[in-house]
N, C-alpha and C. Protein backbone atom coordinates (compact mmCIF):
# COMPACT_ATOMS: atom_id res chain seq x y z
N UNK A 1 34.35 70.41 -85.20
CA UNK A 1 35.72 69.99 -85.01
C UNK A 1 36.45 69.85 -86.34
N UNK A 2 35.63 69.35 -87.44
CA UNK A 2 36.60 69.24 -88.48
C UNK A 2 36.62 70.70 -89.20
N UNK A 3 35.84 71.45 -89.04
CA UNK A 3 36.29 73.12 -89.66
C UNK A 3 37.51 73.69 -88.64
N UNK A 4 37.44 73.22 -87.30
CA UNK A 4 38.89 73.67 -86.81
C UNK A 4 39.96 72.98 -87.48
N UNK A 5 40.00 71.74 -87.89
CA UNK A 5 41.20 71.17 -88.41
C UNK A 5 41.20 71.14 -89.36
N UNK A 6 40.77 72.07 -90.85
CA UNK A 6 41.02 72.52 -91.98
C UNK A 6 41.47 73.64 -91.75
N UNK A 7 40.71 74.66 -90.68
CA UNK A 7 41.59 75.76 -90.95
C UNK A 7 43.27 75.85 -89.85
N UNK A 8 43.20 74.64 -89.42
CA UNK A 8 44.92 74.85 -88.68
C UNK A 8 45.80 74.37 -89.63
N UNK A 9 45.17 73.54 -90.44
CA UNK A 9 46.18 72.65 -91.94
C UNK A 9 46.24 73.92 -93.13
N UNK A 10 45.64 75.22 -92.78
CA UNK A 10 46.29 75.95 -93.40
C UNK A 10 47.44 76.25 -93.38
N UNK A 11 47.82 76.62 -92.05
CA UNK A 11 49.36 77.19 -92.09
C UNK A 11 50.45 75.84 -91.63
N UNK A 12 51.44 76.22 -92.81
CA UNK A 12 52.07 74.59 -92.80
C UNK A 12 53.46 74.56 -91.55
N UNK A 13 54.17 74.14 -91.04
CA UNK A 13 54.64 73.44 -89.76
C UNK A 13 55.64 74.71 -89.78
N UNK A 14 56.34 75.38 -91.18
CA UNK A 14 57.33 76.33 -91.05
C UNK A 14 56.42 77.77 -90.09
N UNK A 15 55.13 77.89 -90.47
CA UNK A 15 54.42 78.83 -90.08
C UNK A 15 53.87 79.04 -88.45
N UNK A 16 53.75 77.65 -88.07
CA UNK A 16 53.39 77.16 -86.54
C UNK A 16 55.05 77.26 -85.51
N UNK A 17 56.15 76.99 -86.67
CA UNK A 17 57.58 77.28 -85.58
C UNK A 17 57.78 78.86 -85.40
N UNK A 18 57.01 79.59 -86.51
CA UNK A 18 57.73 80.88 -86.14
C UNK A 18 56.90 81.30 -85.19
N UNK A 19 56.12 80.82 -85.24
CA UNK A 19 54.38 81.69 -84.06
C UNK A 19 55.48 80.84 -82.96
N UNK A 20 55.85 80.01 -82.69
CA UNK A 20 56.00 78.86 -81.55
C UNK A 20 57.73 80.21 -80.97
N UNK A 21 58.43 80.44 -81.88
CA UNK A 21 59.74 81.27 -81.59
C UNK A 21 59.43 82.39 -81.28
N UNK A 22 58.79 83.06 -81.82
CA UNK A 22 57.92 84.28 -81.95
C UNK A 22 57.64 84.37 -80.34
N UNK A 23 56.61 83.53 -79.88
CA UNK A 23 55.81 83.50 -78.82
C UNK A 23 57.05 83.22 -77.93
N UNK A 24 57.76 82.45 -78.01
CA UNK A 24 58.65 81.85 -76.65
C UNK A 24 59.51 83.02 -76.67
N UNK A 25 59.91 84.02 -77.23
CA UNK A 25 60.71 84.84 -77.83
C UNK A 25 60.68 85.52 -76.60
N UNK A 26 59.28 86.15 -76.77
CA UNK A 26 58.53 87.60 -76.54
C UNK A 26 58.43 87.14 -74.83
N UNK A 27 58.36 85.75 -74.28
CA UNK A 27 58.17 85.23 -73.04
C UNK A 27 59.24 85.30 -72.82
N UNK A 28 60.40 85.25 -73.50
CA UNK A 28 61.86 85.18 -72.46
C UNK A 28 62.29 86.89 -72.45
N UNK A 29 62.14 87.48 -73.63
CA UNK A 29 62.54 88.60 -73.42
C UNK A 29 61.70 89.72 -72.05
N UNK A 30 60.12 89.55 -72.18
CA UNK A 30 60.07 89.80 -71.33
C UNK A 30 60.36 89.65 -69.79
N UNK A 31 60.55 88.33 -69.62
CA UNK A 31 61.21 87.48 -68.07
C UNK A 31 62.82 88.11 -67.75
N UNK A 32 63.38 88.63 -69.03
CA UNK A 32 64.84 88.86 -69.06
C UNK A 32 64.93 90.14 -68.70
N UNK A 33 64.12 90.34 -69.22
CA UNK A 33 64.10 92.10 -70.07
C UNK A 33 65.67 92.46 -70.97
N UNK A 34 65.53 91.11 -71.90
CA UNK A 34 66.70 91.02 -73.03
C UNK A 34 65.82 91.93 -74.61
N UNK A 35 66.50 92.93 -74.52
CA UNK A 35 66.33 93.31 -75.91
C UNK A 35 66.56 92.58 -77.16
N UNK A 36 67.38 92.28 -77.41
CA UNK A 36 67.99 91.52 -78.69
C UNK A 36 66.68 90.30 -79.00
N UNK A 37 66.14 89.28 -78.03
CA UNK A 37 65.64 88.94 -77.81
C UNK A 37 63.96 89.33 -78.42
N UNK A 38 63.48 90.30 -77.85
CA UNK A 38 62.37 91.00 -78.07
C UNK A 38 62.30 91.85 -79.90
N UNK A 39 63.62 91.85 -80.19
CA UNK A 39 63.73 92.24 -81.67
C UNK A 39 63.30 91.16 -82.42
N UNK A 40 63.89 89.98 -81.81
CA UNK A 40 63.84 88.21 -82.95
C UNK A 40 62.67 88.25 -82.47
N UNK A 41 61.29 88.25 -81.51
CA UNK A 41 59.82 88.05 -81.69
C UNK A 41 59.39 88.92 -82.27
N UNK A 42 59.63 90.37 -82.33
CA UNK A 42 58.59 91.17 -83.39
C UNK A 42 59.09 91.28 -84.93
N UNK A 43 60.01 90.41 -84.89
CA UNK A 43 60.37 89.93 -86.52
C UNK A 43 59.86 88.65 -87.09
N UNK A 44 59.41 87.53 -85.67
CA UNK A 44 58.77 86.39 -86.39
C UNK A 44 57.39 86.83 -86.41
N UNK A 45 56.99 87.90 -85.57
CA UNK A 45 55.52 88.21 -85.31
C UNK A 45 55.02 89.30 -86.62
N UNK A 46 56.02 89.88 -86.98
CA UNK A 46 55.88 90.94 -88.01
C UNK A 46 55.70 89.75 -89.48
N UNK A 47 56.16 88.85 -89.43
CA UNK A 47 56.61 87.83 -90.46
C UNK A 47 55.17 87.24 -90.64
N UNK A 48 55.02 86.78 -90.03
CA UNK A 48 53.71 86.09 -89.69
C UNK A 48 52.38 87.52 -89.62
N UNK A 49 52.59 88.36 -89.67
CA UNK A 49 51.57 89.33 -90.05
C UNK A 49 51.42 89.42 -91.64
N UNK A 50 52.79 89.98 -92.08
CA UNK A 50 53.08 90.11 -93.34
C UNK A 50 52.59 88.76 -94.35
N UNK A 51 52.33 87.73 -93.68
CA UNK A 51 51.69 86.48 -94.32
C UNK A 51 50.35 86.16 -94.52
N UNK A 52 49.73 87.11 -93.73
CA UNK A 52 47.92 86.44 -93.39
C UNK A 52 47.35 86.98 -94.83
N UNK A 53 47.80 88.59 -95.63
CA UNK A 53 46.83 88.16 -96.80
C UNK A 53 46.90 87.04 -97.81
N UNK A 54 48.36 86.71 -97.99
CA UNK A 54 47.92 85.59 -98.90
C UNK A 54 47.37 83.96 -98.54
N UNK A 55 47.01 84.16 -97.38
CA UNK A 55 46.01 83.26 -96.84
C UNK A 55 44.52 83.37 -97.11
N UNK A 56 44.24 84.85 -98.14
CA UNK A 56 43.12 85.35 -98.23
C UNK A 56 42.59 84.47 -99.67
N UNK A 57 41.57 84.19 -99.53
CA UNK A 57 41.87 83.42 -101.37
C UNK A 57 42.76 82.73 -101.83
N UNK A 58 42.40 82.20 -103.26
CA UNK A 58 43.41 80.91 -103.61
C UNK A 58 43.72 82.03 -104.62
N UNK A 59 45.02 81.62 -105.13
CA UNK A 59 46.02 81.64 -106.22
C UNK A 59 46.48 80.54 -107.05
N UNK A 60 45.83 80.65 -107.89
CA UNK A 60 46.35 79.50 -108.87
C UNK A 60 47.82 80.14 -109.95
N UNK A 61 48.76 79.82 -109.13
CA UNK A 61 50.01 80.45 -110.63
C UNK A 61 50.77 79.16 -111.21
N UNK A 62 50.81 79.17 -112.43
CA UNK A 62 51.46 78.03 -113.40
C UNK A 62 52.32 79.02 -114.33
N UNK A 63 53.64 78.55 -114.46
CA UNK A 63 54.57 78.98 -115.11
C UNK A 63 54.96 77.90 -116.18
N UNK A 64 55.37 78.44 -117.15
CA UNK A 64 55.53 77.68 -118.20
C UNK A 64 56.46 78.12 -119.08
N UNK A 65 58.00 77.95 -118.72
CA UNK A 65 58.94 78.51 -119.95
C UNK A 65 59.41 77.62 -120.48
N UNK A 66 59.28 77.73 -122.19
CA UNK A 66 59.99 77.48 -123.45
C UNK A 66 60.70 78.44 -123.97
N UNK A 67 61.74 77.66 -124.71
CA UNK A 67 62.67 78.25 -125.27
C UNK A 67 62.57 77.87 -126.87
N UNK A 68 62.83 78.61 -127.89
CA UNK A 68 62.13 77.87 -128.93
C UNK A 68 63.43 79.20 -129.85
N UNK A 69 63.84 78.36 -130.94
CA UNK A 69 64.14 76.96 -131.01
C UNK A 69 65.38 76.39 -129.28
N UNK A 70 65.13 75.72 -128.85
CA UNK A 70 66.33 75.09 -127.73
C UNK A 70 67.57 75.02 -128.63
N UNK A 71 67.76 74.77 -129.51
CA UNK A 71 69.02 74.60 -129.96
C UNK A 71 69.34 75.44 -131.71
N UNK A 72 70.24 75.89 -131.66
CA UNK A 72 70.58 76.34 -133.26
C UNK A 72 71.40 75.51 -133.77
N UNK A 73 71.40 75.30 -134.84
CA UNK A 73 72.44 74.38 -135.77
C UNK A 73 73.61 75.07 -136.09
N UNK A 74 74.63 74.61 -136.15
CA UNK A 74 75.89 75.67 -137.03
C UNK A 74 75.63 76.04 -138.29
N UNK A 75 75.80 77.09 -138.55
CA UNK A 75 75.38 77.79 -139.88
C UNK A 75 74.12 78.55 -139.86
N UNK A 76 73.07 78.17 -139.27
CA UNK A 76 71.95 78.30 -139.02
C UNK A 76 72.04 80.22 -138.57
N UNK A 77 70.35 80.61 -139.04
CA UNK A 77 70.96 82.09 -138.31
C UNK A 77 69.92 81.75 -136.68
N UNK A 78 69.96 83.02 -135.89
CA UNK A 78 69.40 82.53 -134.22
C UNK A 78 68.29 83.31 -134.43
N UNK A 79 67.34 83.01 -133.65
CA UNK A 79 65.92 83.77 -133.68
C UNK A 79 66.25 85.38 -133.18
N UNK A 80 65.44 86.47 -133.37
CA UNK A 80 65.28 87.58 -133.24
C UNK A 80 65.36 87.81 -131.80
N UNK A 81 66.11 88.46 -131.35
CA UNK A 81 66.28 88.86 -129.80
C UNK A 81 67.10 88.15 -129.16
N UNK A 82 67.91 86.97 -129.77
CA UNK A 82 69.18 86.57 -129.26
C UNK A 82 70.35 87.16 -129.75
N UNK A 83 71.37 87.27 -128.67
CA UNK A 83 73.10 87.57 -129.20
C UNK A 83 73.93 86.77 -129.18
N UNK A 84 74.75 86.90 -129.99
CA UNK A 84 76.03 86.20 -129.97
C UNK A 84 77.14 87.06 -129.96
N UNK A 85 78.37 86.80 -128.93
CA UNK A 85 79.42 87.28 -129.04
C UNK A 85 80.76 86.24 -129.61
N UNK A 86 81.73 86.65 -130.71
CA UNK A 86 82.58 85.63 -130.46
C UNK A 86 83.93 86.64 -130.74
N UNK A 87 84.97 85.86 -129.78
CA UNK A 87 86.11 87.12 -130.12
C UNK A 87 87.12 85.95 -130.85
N UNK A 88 87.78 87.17 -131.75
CA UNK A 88 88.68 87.03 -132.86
C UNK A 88 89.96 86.05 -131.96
N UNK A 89 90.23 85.15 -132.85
CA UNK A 89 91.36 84.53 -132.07
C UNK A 89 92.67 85.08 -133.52
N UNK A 90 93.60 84.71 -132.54
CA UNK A 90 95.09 85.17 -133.48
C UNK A 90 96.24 84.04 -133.83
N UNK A 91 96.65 83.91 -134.77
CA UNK A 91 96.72 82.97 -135.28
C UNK A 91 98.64 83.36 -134.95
């Protein structure tokens, strides 16, 4: 019982509404026989396909941007690979 309820705490509550729309979708369209209908389930169902590999393995990603120097001084020149534009004012 508790390996079933680690692997349902995989997919988090946004993932269980689309299976839940998805599914009720595909039940009304067929009862209707509403097209439009049957398009919005094989788009939450396609959605939810398009999701299962990265359920495959962990991913650890850490991002980390600096900016260096954060600030220039006046006068100062700017590090290599920055621009500056300034337009001429008229007096």
């Amino acid at each position: 019982m508790e390996r079933v309820k680690q692997l349902l705490t995989i997919v988090r509550p946004v993932g269980w509404l689309i299976l839940g729309l998805g599914i009720g979708a595909l039940y009304v369209a067929t009862l209707a026989n509403w097209r439009e209908l049957a398009v919005i389930a094989a788009a939450c169902l396609l959605l939810l396909l398009l999701a299962v590999p990265f359920l495959i393995g962990r991913t650890n990603v850490s991002v980390d941007l600096r900016l260096e120097p954060e600030r220039v001084a006046a006068g100062s020149r700017s590090p290599p690979g920055s621009s500056s534009r300034t337009s001429p004012t008229v007096d």
